[in-house]
PDB file of N, CA and C in Angstrom:
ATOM      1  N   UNK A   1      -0.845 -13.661   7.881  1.00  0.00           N
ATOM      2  CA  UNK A   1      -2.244 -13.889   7.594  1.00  0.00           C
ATOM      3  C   UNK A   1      -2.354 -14.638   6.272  1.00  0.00           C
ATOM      4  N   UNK A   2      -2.984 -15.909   6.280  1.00  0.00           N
ATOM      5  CA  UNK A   2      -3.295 -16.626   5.081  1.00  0.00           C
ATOM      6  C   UNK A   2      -4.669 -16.196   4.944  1.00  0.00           C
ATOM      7  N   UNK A   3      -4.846 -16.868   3.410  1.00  0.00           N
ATOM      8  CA  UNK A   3      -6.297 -16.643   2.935  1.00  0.00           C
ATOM      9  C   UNK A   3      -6.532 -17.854   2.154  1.00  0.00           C
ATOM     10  N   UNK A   4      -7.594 -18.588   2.102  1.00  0.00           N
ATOM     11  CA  UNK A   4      -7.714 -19.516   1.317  1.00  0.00           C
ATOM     12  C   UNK A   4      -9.288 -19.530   1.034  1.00  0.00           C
ATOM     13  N   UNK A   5      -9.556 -20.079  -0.589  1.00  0.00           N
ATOM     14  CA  UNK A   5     -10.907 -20.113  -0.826  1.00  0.00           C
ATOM     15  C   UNK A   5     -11.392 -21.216  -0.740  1.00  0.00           C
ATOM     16  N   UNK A   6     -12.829 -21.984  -0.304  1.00  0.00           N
ATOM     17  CA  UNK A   6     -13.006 -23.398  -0.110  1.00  0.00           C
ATOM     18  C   UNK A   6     -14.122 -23.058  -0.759  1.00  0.00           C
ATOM     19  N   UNK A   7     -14.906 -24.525  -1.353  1.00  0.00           N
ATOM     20  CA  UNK A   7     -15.611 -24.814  -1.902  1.00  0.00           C
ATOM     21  C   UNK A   7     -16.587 -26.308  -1.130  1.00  0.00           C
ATOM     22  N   UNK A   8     -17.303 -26.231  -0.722  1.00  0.00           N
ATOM     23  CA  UNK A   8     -17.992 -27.551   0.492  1.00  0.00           C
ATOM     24  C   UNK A   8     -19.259 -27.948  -0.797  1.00  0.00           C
ATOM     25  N   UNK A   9     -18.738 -29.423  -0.838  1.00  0.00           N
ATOM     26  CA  UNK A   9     -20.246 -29.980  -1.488  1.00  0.00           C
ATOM     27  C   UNK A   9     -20.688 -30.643  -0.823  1.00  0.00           C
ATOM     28  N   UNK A  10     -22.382 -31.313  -1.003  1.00  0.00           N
ATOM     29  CA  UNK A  10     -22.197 -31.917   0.085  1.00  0.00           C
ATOM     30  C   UNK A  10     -24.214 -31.594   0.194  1.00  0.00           C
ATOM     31  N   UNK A  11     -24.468 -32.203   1.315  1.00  0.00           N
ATOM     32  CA  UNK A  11     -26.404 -31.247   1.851  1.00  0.00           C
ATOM     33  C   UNK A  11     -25.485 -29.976   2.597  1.00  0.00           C
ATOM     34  N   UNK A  12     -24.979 -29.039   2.045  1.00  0.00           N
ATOM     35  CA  UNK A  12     -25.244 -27.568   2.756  1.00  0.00           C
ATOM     36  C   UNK A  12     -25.906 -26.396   3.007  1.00  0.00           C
ATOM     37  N   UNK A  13     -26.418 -27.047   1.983  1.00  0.00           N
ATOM     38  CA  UNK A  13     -28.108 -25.660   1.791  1.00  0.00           C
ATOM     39  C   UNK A  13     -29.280 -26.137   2.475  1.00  0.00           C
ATOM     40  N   UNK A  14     -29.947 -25.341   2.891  1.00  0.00           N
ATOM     41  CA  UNK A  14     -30.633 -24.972   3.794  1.00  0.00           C
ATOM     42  C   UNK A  14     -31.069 -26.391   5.333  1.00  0.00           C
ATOM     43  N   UNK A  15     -29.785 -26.384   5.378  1.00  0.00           N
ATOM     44  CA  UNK A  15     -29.241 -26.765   6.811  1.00  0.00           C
ATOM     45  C   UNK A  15     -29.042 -26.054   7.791  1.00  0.00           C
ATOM     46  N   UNK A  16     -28.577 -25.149   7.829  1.00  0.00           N
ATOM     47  CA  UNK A  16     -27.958 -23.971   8.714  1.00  0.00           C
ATOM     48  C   UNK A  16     -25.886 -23.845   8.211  1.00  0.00           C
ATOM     49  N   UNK A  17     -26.111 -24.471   7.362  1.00  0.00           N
ATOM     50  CA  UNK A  17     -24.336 -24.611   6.902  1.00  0.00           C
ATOM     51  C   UNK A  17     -23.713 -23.134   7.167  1.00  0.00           C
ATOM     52  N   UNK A  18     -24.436 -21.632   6.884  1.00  0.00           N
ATOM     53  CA  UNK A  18     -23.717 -20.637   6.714  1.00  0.00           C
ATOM     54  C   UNK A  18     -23.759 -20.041   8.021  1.00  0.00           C
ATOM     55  N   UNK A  19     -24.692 -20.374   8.521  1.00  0.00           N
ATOM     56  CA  UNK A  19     -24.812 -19.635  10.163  1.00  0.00           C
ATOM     57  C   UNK A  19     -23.880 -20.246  10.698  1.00  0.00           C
ATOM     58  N   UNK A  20     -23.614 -21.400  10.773  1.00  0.00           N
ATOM     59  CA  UNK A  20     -22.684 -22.238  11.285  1.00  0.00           C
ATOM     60  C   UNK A  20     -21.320 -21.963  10.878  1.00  0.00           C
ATOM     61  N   UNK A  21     -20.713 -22.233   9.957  1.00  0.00           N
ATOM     62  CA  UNK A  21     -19.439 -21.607   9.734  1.00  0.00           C
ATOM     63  C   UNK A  21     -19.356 -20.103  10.136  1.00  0.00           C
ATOM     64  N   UNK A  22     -20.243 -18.917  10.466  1.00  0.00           N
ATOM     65  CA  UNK A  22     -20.429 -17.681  10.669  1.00  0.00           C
ATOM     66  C   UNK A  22     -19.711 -17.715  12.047  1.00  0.00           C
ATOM     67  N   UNK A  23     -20.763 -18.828  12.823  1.00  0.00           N
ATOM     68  CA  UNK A  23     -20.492 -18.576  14.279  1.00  0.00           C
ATOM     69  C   UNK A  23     -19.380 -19.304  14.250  1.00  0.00           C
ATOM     70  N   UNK A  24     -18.647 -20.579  13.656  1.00  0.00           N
ATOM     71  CA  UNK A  24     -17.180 -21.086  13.403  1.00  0.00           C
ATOM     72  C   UNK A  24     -16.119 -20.224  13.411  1.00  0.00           C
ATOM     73  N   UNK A  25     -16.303 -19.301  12.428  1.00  0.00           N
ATOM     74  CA  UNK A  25     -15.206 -18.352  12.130  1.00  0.00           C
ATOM     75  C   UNK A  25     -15.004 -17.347  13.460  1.00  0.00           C
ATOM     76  N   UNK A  26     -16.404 -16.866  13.998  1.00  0.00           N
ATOM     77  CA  UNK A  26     -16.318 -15.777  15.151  1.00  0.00           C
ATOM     78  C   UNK A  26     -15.650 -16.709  15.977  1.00  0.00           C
ATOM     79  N   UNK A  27     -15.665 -17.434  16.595  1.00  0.00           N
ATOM     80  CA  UNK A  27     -15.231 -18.716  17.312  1.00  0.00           C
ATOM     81  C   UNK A  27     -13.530 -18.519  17.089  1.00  0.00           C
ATOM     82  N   UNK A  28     -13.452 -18.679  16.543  1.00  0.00           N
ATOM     83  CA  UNK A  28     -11.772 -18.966  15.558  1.00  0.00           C
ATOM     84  C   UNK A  28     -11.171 -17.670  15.930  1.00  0.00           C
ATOM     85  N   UNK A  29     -11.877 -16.829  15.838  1.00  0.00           N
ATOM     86  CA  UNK A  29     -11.763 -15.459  14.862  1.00  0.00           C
ATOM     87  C   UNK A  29     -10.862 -15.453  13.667  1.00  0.00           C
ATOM     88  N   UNK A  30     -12.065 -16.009  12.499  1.00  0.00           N
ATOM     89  CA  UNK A  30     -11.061 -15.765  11.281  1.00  0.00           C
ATOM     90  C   UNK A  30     -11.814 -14.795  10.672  1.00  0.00           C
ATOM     91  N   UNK A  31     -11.595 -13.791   9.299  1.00  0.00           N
ATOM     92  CA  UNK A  31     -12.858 -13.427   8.851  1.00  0.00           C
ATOM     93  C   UNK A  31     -12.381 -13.583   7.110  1.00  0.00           C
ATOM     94  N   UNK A  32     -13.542 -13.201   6.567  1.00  0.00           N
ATOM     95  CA  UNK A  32     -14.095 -13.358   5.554  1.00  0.00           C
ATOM     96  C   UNK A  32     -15.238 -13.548   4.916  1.00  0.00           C
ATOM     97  N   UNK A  33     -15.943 -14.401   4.243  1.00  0.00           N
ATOM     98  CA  UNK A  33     -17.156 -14.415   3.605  1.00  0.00           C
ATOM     99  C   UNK A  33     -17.773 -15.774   3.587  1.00  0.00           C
ATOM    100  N   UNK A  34     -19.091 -16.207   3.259  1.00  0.00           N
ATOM    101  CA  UNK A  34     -19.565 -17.152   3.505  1.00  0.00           C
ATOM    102  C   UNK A  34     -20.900 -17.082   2.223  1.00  0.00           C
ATOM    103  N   UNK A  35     -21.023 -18.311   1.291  1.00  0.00           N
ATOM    104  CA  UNK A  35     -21.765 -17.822   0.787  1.00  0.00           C
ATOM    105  C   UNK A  35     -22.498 -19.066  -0.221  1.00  0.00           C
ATOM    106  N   UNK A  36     -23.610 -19.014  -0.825  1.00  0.00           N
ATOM    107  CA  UNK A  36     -24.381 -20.296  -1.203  1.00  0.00           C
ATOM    108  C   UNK A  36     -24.092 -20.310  -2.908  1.00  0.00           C
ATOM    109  N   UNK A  37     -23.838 -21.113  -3.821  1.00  0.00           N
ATOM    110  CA  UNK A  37     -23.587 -21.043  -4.845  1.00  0.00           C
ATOM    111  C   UNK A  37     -24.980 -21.474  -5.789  1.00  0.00           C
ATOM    112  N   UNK A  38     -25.484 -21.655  -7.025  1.00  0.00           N
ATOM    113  CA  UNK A  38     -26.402 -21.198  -7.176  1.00  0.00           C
ATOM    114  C   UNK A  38     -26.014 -23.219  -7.693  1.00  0.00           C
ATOM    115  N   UNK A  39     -25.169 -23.570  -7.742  1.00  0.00           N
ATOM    116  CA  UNK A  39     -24.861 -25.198  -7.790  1.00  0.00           C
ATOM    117  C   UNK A  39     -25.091 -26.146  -6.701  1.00  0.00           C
ATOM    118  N   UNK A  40     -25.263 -25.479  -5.747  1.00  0.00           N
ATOM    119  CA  UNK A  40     -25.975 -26.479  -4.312  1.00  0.00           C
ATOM    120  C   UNK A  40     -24.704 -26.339  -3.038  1.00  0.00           C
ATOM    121  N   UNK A  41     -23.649 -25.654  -3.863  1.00  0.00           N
ATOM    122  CA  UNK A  41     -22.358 -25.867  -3.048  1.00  0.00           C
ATOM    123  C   UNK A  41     -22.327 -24.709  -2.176  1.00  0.00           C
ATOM    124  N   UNK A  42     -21.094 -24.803  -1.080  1.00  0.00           N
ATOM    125  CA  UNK A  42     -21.496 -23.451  -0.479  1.00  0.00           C
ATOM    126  C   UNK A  42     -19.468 -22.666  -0.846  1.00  0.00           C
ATOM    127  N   UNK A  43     -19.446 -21.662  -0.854  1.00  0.00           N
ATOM    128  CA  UNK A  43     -17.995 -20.904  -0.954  1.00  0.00           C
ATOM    129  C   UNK A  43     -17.667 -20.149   0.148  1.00  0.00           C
ATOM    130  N   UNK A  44     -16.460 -20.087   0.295  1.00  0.00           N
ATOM    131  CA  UNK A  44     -16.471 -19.163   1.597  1.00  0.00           C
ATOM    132  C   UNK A  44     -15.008 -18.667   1.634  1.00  0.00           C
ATOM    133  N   UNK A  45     -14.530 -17.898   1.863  1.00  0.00           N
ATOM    134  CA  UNK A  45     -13.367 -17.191   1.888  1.00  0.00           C
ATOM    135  C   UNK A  45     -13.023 -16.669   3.307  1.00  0.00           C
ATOM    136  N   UNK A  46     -11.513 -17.489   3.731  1.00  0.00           N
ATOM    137  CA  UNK A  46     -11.409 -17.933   5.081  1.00  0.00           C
ATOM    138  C   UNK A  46      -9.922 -17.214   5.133  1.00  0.00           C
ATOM    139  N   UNK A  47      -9.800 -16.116   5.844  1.00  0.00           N
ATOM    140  CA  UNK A  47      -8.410 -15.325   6.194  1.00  0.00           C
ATOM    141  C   UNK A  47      -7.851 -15.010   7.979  1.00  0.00           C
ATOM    142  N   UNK A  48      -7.052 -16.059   8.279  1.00  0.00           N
ATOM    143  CA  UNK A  48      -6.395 -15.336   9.306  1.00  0.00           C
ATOM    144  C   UNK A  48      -5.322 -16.771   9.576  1.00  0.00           C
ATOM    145  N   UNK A  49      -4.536 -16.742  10.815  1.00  0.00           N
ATOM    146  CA  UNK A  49      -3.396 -18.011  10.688  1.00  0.00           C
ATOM    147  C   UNK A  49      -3.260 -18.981  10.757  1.00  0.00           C
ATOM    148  N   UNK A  50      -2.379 -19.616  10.147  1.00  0.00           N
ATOM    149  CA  UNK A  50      -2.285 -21.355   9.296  1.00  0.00           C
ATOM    150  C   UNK A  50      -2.966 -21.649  10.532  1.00  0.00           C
ATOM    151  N   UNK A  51      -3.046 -21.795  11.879  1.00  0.00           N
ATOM    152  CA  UNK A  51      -3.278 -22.705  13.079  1.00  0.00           C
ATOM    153  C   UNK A  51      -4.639 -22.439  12.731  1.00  0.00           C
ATOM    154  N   UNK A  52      -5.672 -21.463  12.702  1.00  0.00           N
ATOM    155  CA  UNK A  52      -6.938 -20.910  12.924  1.00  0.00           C
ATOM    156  C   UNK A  52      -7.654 -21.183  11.721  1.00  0.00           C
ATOM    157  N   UNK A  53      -6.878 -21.509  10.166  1.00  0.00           N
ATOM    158  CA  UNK A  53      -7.556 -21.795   9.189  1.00  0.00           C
ATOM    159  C   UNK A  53      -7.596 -23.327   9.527  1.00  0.00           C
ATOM    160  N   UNK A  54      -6.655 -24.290   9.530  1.00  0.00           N
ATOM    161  CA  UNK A  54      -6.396 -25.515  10.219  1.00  0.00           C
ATOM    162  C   UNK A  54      -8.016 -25.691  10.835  1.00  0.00           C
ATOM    163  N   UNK A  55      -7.922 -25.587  11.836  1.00  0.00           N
ATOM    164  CA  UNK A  55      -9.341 -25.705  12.630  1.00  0.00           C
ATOM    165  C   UNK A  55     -10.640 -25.221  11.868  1.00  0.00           C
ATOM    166  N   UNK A  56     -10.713 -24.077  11.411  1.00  0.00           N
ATOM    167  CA  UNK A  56     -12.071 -23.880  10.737  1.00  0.00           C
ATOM    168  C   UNK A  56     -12.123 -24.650   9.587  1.00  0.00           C
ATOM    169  N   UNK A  57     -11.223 -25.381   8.775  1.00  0.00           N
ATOM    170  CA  UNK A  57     -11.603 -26.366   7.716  1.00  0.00           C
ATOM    171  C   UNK A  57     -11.755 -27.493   8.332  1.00  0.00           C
ATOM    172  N   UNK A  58     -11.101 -27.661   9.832  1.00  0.00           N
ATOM    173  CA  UNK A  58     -12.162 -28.917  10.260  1.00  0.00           C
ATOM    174  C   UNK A  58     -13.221 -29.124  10.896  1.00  0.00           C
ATOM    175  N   UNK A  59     -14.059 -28.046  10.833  1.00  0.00           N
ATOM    176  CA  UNK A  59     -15.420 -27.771  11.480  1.00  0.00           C
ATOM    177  C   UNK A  59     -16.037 -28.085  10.343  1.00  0.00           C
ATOM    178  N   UNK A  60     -15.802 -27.054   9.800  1.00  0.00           N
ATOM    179  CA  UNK A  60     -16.344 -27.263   8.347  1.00  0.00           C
ATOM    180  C   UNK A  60     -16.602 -28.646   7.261  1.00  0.00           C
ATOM    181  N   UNK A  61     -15.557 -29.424   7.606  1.00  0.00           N
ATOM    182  CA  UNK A  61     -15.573 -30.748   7.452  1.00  0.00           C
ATOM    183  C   UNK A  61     -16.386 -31.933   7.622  1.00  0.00           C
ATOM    184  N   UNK A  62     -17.176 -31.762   9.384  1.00  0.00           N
ATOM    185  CA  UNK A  62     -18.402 -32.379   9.843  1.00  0.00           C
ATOM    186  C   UNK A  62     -19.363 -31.403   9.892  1.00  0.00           C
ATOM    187  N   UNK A  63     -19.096 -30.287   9.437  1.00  0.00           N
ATOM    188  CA  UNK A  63     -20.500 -29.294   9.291  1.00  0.00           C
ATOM    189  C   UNK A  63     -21.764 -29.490  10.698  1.00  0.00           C
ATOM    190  N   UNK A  64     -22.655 -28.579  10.176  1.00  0.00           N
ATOM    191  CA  UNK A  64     -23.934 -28.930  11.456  1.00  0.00           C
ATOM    192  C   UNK A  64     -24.356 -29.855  11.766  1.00  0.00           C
ATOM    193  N   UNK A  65     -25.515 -29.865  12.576  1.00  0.00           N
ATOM    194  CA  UNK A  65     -26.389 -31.530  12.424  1.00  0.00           C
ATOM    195  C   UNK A  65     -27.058 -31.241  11.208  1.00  0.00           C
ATOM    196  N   UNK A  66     -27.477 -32.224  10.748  1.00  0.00           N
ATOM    197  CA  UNK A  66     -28.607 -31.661   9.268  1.00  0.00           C
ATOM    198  C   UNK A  66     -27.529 -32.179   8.271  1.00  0.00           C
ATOM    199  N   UNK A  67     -26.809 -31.486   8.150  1.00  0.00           N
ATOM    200  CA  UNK A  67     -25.785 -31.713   7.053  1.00  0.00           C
ATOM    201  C   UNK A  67     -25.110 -32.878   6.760  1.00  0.00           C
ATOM    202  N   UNK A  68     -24.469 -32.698   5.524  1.00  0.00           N
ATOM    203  CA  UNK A  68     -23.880 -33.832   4.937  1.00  0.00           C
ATOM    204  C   UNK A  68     -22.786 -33.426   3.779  1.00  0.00           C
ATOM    205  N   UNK A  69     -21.498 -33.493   4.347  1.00  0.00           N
ATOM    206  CA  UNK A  69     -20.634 -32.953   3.788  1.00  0.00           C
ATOM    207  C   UNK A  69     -19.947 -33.888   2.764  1.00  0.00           C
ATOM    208  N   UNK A  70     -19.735 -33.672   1.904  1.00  0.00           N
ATOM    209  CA  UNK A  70     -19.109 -34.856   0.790  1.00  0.00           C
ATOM    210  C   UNK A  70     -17.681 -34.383   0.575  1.00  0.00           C
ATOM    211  N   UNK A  71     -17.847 -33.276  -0.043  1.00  0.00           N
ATOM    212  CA  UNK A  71     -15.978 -32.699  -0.335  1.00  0.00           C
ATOM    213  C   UNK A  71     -15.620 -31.117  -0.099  1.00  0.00           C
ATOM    214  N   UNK A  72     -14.471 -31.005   0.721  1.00  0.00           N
ATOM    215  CA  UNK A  72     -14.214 -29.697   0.705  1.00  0.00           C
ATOM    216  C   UNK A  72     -12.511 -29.492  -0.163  1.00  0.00           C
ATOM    217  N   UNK A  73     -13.004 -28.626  -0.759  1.00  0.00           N
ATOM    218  CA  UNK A  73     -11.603 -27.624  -1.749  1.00  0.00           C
ATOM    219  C   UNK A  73     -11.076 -27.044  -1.124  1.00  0.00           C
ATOM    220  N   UNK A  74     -10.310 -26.294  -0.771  1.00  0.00           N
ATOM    221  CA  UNK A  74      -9.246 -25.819  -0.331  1.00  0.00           C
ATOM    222  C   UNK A  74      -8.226 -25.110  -1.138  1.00  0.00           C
ATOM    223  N   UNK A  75      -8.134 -24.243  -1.548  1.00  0.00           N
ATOM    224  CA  UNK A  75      -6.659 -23.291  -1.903  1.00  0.00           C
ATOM    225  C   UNK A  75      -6.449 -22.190  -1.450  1.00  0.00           C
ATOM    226  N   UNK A  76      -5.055 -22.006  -1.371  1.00  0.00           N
ATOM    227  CA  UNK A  76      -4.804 -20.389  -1.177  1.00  0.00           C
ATOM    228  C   UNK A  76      -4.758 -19.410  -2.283  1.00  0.00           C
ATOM    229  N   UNK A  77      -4.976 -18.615  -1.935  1.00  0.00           N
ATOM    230  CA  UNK A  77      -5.357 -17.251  -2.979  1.00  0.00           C
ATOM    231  C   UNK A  77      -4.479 -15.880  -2.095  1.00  0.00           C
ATOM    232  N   UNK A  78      -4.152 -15.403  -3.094  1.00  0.00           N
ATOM    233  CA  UNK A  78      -2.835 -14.176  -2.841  1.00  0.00           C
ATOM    234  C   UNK A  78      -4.459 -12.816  -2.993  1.00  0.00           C
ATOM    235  N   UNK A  79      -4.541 -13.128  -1.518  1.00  0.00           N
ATOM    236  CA  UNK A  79      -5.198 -11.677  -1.389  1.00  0.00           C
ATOM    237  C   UNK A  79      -4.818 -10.646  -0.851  1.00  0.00           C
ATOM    238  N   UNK A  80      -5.046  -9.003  -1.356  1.00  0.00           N
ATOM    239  CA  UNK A  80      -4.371  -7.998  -0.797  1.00  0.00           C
ATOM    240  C   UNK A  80      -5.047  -7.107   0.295  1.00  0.00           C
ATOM    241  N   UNK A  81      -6.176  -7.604  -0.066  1.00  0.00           N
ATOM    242  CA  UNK A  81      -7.072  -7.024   0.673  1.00  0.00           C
ATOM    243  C   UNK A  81      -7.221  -8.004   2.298  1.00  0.00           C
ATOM    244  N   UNK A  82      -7.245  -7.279   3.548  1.00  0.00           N
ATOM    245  CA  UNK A  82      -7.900  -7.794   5.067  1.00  0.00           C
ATOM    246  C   UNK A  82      -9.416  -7.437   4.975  1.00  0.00           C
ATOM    247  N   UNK A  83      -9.808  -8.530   5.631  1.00  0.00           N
ATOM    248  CA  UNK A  83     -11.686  -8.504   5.568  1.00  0.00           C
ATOM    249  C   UNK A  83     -11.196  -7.764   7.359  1.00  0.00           C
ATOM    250  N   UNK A  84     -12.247  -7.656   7.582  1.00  0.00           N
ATOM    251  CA  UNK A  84     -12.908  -6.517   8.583  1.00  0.00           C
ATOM    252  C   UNK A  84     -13.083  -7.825   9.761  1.00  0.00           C
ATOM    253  N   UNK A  85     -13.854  -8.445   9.137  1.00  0.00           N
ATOM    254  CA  UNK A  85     -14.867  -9.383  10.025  1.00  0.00           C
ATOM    255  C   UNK A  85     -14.845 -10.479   9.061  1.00  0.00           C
ATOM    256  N   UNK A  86     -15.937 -11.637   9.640  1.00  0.00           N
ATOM    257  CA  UNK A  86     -16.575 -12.350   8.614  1.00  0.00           C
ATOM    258  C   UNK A  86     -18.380 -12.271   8.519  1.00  0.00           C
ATOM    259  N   UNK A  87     -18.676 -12.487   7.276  1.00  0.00           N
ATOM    260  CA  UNK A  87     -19.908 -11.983   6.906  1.00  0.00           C
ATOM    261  C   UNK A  87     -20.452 -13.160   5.931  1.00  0.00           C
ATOM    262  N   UNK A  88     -21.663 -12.698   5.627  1.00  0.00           N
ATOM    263  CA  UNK A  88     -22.853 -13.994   4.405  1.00  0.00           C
ATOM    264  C   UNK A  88     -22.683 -12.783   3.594  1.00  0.00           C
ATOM    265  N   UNK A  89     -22.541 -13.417   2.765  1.00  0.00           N
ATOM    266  CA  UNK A  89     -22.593 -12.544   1.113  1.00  0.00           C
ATOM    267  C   UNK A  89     -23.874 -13.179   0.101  1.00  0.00           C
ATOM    268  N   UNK A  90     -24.162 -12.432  -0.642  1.00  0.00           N
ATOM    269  CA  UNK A  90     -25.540 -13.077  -1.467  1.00  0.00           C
ATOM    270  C   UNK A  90     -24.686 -13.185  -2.827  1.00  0.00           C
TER     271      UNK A  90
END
């Protein structure tokens, strides 16, 4: 199980960007978190295998209709903790 944190700039706010990666990840089944930054960007914390993260950073990439994705970040992060699910965090 990988984990990696991304960072999407870009029009992601109030597009539907988080519902969308929500239903992405259930899709995938990856889980983790999803969440709006108070900078316009959105964060999201994406855990399950290299093949399944692979694909959800390229959804994420052309995002919804509405949207307009400019750059996504990408790293891995040594987490100890397994998420449950994936969820919107405030």
């Amino acid at each position: 199980m990988d984990t990696r944190r991304c960072v999407v700039r870009g029009r992601v706010q109030g597009v539907g960007f988080r519902w969308f990666v929500t239903r992405s990840a259930e899709d995938l089944g990856v889980r983790g978190t999803v969440r709006n930054r108070a900078d316009g960007a959105v964060e999201m914390v994406l855990q399950a295998d290299a093949e399944a993260l692979e694909a959800m950073i390229d959804r994420v990439r052309r995002g919804p209709p509405g949207s307009r994705v400019q750059e996504v970040e990408c790293e891995p992060v040594e987490e100890e903790s397994r998420y449950a699910r994936f969820e919107v965090v405030r």
